[in-house]
C-alpha atoms as a PDB file:
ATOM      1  CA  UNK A   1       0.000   0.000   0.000  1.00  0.00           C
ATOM      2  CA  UNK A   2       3.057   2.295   0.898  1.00  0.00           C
ATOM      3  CA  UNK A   3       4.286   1.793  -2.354  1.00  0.00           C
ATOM      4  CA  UNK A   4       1.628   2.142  -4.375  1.00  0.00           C
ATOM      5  CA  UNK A   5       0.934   5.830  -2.508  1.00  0.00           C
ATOM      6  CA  UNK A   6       4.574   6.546  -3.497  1.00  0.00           C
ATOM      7  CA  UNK A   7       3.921   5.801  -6.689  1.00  0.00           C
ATOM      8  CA  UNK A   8       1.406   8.031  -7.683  1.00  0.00           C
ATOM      9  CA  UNK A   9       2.613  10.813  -5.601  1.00  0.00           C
ATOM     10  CA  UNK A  10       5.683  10.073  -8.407  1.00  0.00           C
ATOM     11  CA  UNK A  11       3.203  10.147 -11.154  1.00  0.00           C
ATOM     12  CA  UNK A  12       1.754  13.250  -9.830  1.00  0.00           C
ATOM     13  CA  UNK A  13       4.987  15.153  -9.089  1.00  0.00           C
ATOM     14  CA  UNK A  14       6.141  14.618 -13.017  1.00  0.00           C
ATOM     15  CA  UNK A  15       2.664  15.281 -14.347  1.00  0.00           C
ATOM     16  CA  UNK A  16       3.191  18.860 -12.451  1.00  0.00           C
ATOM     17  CA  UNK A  17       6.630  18.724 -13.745  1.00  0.00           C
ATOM     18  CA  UNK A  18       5.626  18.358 -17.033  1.00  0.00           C
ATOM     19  CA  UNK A  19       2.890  21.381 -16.975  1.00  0.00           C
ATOM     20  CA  UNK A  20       5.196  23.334 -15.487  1.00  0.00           C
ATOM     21  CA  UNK A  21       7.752  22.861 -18.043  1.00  0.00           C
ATOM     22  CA  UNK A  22       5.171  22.851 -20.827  1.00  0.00           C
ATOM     23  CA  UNK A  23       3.969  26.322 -19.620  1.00  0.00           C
ATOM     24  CA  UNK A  24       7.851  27.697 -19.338  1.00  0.00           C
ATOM     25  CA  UNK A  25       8.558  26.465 -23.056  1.00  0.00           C
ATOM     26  CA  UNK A  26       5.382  28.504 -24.358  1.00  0.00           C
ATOM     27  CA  UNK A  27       6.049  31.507 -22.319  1.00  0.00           C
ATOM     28  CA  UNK A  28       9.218  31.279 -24.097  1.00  0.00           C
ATOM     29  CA  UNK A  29       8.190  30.321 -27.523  1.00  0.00           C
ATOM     30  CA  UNK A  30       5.673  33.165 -26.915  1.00  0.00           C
ATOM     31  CA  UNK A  31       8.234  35.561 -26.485  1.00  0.00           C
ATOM     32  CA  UNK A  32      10.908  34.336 -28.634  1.00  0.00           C
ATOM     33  CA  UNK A  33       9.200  33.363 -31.807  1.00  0.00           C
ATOM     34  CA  UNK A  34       7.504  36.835 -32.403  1.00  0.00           C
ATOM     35  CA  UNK A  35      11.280  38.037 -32.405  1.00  0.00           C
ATOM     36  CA  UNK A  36      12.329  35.708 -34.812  1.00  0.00           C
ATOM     37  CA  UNK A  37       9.442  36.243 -37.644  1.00  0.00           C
ATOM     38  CA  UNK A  38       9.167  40.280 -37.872  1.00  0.00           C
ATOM     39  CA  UNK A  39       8.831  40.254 -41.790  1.00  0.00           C
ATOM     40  CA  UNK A  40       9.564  43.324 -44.314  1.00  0.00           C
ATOM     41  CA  UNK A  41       6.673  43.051 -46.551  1.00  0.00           C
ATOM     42  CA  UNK A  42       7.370  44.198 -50.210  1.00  0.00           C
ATOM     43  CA  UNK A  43       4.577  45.721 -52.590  1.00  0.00           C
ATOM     44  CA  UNK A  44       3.423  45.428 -55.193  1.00  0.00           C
ATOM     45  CA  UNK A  45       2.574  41.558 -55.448  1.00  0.00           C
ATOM     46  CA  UNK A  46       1.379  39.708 -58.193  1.00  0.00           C
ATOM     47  CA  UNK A  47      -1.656  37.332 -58.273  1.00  0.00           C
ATOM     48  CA  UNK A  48       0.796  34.182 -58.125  1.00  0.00           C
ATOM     49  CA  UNK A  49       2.763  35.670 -55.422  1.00  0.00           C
ATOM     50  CA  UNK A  50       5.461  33.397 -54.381  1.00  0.00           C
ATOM     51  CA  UNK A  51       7.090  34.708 -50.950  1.00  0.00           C
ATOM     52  CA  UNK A  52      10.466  33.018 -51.874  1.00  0.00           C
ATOM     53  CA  UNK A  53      11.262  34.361 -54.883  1.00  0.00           C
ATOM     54  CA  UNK A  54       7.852  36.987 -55.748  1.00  0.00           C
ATOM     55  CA  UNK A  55       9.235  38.034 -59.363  1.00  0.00           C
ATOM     56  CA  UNK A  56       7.893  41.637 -60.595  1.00  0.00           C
ATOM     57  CA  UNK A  57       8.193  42.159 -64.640  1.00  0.00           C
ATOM     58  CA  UNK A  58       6.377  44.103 -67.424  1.00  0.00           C
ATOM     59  CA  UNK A  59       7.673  45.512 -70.517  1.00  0.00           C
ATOM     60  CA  UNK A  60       7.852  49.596 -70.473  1.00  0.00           C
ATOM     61  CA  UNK A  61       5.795  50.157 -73.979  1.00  0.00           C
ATOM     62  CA  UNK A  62       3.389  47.511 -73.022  1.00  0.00           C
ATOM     63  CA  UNK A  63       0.537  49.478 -70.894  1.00  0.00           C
ATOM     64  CA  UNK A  64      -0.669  46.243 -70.928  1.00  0.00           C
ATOM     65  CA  UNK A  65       1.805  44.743 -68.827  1.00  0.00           C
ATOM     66  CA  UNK A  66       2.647  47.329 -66.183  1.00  0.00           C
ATOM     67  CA  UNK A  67      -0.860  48.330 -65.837  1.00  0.00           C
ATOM     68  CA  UNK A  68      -1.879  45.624 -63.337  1.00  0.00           C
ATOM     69  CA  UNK A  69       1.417  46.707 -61.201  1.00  0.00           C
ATOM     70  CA  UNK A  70      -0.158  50.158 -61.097  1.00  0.00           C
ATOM     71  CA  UNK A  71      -3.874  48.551 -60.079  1.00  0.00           C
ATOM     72  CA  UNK A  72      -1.878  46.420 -57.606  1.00  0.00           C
ATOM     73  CA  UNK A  73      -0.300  49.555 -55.533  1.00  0.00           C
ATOM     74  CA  UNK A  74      -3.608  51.318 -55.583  1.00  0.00           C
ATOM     75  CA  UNK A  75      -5.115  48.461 -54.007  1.00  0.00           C
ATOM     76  CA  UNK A  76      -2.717  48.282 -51.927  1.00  0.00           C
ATOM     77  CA  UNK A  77      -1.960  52.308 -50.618  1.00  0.00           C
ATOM     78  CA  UNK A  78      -6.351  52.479 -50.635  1.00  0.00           C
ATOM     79  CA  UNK A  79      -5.814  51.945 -46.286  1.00  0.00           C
ATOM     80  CA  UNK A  80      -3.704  54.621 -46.869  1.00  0.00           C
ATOM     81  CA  UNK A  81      -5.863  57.411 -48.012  1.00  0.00           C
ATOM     82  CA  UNK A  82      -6.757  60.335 -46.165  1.00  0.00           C
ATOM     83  CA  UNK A  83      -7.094  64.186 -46.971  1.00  0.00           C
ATOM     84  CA  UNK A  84      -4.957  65.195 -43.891  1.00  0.00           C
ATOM     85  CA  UNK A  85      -2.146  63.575 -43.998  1.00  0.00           C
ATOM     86  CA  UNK A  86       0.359  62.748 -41.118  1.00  0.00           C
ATOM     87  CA  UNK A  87       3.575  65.017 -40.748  1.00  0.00           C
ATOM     88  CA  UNK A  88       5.718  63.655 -42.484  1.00  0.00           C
ATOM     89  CA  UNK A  89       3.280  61.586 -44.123  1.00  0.00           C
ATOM     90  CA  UNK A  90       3.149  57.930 -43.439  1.00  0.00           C
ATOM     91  CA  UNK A  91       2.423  57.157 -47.279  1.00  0.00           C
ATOM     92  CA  UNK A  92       1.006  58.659 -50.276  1.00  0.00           C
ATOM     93  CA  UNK A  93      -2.648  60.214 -49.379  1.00  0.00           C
ATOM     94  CA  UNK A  94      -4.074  59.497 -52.306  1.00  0.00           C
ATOM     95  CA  UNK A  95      -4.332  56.698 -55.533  1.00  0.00           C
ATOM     96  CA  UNK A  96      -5.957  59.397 -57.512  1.00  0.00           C
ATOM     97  CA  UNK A  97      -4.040  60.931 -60.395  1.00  0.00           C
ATOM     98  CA  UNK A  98      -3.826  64.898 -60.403  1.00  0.00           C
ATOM     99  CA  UNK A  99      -6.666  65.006 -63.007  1.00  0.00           C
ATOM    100  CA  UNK A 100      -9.120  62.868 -61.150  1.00  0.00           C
ATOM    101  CA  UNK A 101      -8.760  63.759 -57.633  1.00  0.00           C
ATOM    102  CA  UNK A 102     -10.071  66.915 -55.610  1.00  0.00           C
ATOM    103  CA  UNK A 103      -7.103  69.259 -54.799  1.00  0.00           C
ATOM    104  CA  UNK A 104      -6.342  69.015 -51.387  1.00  0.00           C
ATOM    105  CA  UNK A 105      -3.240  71.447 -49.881  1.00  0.00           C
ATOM    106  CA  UNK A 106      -2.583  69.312 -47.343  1.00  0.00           C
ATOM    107  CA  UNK A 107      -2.568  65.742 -49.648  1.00  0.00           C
ATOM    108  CA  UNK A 108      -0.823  67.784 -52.549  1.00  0.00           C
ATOM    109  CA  UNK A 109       1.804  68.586 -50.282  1.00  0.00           C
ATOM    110  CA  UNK A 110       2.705  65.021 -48.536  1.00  0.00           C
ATOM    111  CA  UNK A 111       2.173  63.745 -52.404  1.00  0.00           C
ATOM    112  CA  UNK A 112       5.221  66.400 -53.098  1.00  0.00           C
ATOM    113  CA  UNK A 113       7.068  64.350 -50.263  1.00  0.00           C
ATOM    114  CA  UNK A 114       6.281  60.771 -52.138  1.00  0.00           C
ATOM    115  CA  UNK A 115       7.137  62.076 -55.613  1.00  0.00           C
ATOM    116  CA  UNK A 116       7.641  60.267 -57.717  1.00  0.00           C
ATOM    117  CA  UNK A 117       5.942  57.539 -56.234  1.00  0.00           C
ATOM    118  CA  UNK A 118       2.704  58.653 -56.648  1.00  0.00           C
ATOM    119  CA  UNK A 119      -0.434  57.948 -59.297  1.00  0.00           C
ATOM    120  CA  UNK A 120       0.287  60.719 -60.859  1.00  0.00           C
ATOM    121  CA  UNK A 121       3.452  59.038 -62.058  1.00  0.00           C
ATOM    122  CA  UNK A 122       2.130  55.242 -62.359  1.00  0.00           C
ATOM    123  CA  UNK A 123       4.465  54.921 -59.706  1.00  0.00           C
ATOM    124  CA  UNK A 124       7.077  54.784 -62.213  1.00  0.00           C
ATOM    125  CA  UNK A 125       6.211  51.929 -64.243  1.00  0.00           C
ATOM    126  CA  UNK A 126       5.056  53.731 -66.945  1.00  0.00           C
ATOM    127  CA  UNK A 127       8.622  54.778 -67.336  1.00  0.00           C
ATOM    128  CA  UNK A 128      11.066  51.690 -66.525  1.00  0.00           C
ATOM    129  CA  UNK A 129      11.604  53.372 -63.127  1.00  0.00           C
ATOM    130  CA  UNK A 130       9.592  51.833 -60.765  1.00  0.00           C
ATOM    131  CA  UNK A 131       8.654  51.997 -57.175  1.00  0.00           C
ATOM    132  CA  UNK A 132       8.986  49.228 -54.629  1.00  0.00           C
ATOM    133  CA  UNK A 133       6.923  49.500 -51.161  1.00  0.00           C
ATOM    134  CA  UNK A 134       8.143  47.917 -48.222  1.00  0.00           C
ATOM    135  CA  UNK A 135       6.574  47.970 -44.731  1.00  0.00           C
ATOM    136  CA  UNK A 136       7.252  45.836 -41.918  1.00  0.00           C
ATOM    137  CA  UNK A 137       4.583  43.475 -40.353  1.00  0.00           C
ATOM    138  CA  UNK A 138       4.319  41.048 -37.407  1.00  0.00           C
ATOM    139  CA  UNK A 139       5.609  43.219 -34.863  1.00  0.00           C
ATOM    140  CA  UNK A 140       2.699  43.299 -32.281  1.00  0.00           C
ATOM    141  CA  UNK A 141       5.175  41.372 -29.385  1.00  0.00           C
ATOM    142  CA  UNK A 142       8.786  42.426 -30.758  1.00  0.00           C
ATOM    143  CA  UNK A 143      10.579  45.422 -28.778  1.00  0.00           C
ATOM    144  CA  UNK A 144      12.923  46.464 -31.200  1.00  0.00           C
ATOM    145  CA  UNK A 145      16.633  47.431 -30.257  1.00  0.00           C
ATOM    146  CA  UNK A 146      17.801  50.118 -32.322  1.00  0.00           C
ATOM    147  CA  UNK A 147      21.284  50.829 -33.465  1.00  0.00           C
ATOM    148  CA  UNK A 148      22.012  54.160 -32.781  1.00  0.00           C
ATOM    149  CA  UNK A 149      25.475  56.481 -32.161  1.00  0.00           C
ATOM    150  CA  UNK A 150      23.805  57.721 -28.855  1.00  0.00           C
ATOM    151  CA  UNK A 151      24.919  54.758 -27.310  1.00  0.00           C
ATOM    152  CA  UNK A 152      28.631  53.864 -26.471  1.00  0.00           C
ATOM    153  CA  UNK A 153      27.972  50.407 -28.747  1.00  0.00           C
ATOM    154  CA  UNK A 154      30.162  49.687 -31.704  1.00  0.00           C
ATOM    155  CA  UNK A 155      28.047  49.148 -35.206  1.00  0.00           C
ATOM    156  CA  UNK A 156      28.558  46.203 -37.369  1.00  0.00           C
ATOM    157  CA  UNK A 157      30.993  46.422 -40.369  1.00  0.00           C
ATOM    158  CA  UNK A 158      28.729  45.462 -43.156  1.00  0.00           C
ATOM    159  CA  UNK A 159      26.332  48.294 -41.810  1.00  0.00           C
ATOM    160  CA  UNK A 160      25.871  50.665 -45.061  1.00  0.00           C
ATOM    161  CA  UNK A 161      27.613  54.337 -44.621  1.00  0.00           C
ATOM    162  CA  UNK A 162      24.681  55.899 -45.506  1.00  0.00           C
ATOM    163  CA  UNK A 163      22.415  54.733 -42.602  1.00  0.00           C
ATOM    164  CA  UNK A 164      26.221  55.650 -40.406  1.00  0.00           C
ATOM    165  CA  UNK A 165      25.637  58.837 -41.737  1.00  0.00           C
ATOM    166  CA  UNK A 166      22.123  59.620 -41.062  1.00  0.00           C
ATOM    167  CA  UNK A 167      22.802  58.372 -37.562  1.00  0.00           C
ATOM    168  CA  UNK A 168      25.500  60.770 -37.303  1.00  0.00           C
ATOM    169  CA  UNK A 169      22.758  63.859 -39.272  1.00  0.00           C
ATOM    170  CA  UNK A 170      19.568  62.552 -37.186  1.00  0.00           C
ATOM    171  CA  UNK A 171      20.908  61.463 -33.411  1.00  0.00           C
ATOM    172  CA  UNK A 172      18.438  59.239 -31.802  1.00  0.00           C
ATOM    173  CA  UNK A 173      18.137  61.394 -28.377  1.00  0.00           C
ATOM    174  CA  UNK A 174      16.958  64.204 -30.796  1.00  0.00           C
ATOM    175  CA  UNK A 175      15.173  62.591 -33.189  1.00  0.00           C
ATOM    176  CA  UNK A 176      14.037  60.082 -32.125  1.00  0.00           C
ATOM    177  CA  UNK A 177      15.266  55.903 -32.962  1.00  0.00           C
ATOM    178  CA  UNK A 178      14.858  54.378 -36.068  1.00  0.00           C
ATOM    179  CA  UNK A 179      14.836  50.643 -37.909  1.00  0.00           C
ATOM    180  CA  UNK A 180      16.778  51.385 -40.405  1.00  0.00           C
ATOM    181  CA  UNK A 181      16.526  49.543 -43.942  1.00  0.00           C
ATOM    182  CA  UNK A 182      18.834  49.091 -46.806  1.00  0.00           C
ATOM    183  CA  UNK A 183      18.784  47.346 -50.127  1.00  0.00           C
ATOM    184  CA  UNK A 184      20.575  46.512 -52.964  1.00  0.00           C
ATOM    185  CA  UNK A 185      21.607  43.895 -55.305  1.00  0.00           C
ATOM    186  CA  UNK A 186      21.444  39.680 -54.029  1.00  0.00           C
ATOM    187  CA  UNK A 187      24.335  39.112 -56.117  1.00  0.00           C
ATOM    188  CA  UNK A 188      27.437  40.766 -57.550  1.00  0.00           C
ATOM    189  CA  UNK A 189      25.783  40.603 -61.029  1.00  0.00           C
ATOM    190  CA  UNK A 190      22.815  42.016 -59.956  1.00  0.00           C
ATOM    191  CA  UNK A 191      24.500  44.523 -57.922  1.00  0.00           C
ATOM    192  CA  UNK A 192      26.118  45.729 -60.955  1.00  0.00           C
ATOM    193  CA  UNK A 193      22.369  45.641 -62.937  1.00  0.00           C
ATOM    194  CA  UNK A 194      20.343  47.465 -60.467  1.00  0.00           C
ATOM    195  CA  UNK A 195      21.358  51.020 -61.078  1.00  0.00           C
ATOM    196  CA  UNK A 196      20.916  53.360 -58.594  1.00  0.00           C
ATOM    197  CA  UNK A 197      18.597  53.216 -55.748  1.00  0.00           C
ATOM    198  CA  UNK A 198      16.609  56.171 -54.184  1.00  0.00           C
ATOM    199  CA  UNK A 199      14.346  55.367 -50.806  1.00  0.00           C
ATOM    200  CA  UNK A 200      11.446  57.984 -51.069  1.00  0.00           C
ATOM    201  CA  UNK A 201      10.601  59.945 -48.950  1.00  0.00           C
ATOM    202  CA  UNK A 202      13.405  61.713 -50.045  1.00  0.00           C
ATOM    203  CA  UNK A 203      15.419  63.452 -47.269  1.00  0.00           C
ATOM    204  CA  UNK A 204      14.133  61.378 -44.440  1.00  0.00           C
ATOM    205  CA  UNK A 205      16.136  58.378 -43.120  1.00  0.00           C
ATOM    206  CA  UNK A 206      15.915  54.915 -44.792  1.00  0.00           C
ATOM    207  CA  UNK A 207      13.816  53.206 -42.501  1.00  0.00           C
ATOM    208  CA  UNK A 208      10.490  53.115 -40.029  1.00  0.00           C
ATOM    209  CA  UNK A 209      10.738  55.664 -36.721  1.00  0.00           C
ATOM    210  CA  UNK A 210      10.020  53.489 -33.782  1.00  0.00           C
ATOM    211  CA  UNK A 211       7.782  56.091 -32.668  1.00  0.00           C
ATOM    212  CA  UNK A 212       5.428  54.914 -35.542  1.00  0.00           C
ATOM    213  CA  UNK A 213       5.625  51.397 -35.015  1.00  0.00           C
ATOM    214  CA  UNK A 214       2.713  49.386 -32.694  1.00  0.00           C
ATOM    215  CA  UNK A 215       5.526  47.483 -31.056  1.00  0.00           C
ATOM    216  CA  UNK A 216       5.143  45.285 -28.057  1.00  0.00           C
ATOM    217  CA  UNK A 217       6.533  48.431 -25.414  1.00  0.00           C
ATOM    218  CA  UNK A 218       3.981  50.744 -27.117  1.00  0.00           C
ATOM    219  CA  UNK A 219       0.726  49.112 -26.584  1.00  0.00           C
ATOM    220  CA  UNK A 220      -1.252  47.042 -23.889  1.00  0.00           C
ATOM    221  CA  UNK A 221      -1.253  43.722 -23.382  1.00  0.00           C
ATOM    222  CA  UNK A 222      -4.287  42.822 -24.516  1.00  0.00           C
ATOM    223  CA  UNK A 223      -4.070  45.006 -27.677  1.00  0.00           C
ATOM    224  CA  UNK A 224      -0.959  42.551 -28.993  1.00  0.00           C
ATOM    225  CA  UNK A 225      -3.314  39.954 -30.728  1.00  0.00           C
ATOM    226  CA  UNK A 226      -5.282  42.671 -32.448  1.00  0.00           C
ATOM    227  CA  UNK A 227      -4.647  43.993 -35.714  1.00  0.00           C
ATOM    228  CA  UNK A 228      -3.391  47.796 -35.781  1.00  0.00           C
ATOM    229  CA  UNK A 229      -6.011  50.013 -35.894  1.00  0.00           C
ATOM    230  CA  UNK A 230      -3.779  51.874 -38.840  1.00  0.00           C
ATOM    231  CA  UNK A 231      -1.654  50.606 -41.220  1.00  0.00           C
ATOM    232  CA  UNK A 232       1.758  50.497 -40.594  1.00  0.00           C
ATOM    233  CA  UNK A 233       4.390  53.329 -42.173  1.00  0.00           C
ATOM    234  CA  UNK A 234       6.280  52.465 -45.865  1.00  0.00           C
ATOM    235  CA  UNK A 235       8.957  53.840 -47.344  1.00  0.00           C
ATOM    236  CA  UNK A 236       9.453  53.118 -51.218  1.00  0.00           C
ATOM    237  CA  UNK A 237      12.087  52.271 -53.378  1.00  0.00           C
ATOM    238  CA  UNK A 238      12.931  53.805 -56.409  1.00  0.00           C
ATOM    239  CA  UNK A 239      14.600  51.903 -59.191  1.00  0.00           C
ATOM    240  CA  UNK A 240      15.820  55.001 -61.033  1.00  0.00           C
ATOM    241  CA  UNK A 241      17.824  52.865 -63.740  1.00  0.00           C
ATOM    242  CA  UNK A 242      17.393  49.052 -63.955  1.00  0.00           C
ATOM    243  CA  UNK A 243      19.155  47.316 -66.451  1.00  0.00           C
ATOM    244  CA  UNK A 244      16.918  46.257 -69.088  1.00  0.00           C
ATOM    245  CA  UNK A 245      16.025  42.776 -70.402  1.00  0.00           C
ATOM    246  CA  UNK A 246      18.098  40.979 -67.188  1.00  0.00           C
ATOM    247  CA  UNK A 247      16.588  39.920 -64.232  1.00  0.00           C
ATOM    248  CA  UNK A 248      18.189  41.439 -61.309  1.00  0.00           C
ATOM    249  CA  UNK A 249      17.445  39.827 -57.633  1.00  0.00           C
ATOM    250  CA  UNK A 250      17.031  42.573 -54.802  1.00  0.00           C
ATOM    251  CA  UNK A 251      17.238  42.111 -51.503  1.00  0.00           C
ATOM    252  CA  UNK A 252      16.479  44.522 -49.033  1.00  0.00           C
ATOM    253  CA  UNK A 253      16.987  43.921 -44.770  1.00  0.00           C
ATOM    254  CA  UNK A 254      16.413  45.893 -41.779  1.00  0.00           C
ATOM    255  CA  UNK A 255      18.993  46.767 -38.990  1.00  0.00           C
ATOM    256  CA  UNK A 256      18.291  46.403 -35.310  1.00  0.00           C
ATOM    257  CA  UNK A 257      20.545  44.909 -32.501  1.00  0.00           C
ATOM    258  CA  UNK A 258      18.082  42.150 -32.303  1.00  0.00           C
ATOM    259  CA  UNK A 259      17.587  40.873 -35.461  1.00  0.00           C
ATOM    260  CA  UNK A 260      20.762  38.603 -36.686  1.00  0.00           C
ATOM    261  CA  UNK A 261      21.034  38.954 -40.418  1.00  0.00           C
ATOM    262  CA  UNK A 262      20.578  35.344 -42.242  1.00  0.00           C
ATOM    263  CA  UNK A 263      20.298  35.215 -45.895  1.00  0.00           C
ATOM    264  CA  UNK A 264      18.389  31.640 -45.763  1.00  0.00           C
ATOM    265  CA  UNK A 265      15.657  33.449 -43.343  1.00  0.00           C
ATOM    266  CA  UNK A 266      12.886  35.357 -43.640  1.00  0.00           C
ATOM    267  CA  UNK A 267      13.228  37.405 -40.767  1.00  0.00           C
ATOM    268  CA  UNK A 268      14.118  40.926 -40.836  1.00  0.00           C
ATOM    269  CA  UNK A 269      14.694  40.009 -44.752  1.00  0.00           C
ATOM    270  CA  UNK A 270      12.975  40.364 -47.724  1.00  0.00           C
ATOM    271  CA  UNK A 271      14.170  39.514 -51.012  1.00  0.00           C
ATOM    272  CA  UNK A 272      12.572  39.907 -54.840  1.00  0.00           C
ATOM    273  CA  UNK A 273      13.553  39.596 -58.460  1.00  0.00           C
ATOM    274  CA  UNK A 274      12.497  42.883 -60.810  1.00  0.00           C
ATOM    275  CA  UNK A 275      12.942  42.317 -64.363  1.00  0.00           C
ATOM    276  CA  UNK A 276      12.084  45.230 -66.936  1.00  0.00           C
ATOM    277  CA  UNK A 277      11.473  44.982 -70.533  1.00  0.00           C
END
């Protein structure tokens, strides 16, 4: 009889054991996966999307072809629209061209910011020059640590000298921390095919203000398994020359003390192929 009260106070110790330890391993998974899955979402996509290698081509003097790239950002910047605009404007206010939309000072001056990737301009397309969105998602439990030259913290060597110098032009204790972004060619090849790059708005650093972002330190609890009540901020990329008839592969990645660049992940990492006709 001893024994067999020994026994199941056993059985009962490990089956608390085991609860307990299942409960630590989600409260970890629950805070560690969020960290490890913060995507950069890229825009336009096309009705076949493929997240591993989502392929945007059209030929230049083929409406016919870049047309549905043009449909595809007005769908997508439509959450976007508003006729008073945030300062500086979290996107373009409007997918209205200049002859079909109701002046508005306030939208025709944040569209002035987003120039020239705006309706007005087909977003570039029209012209072999086009624009790229990118905004980040998944971020409702990740607390973001910013690289910034306010603290005494060295930054990584591969770290692009133009976000180095907009830390050094825009100081985080003044303006406020960013997640940066940068992109550029996958490859050497297509680094030497994908022509200069411009991140619109022009001016403003490369990358999302934390201030902006719904992270996990910037809203309750309970909030964190809702979707944001607005869309998140973009910044675009402008293909001002692409070499034409070669398909280049982009990639483009953020840059935050907590996000460990891996080319064979998704996270923090977004990658396309643009090819123009």
């Amino acid at each position: 009889m001893g024994f067999e009260k020994r026994t199941i106070k056993i059985i009962v110790c490990v089956a608390v054991l085991l609860l307990v330890i299942g409960a630590i391993i989600g409260l970890v998974l629950g805070l560690v996966l969020p960290y490890r899955y913060v995507e950069l979402e890229v825009w336009p996509r096309s009705d076949e999307y493929n997240r591993e290698q989502p392929l945007i081509q059209f030929r230049v003097n083929d409406p016919g072809s870049w047309h549905p790239w043009y449909n595809r950002i007005n769908d997508f910047l439509r959450a976007y629209e508003t006729n008073v605009p945030e300062e500086p404007p979290r996107a373009p206010c409007s997918t209205l061209r200049h002859d079909q939309r109701v002046p508005s000072p306030n939208c025709e001056r944040a569209l002035t910011v987003w120039a020239p990737c705006i309706a007005d301009n087909f977003y570039g397309y029209r012209d072999g020059t086009p624009c790229v969105f990118l905004r980040l998602s998944h971020i409702h439990y990740w607390v973001p640590e910013p690289y910034n030259v306010s603290l005494p913290l060295a930054l990584p060597p591969d770290m692009p000298n133009n976000i180095k110098q907009m830390m050094m032009q825009r100081p985080a204790h003044v303006y406020g921390d960013y997640v940066w972004v940068s992109c550029g060619g996958e490859f050497s090849s297509d680094q030497e095919n994908v022509g200069p790059l411009q991140y619109i708005p022009a001016g403003l650093p490369p990358g999302f203000p934390t201030a902006r972002l719904h992270t996990a330190d910037r809203i309750p609890r309970a909030a964190r398994s809702q979707p944001d009540p607005l869309p998140g901020p973009l910044i675009a990329l402008l293909f001002e020359n692409p070499r034409r008839g070669v398909l280049i592969n982009v990639e483009c990645r953020i840059w935050t003390r907590d996000i460990l660049y891996d080319r064979s992940s998704r996270v923090g990492r977004a990658r396309f192929e643009i090819y123009v006709e």
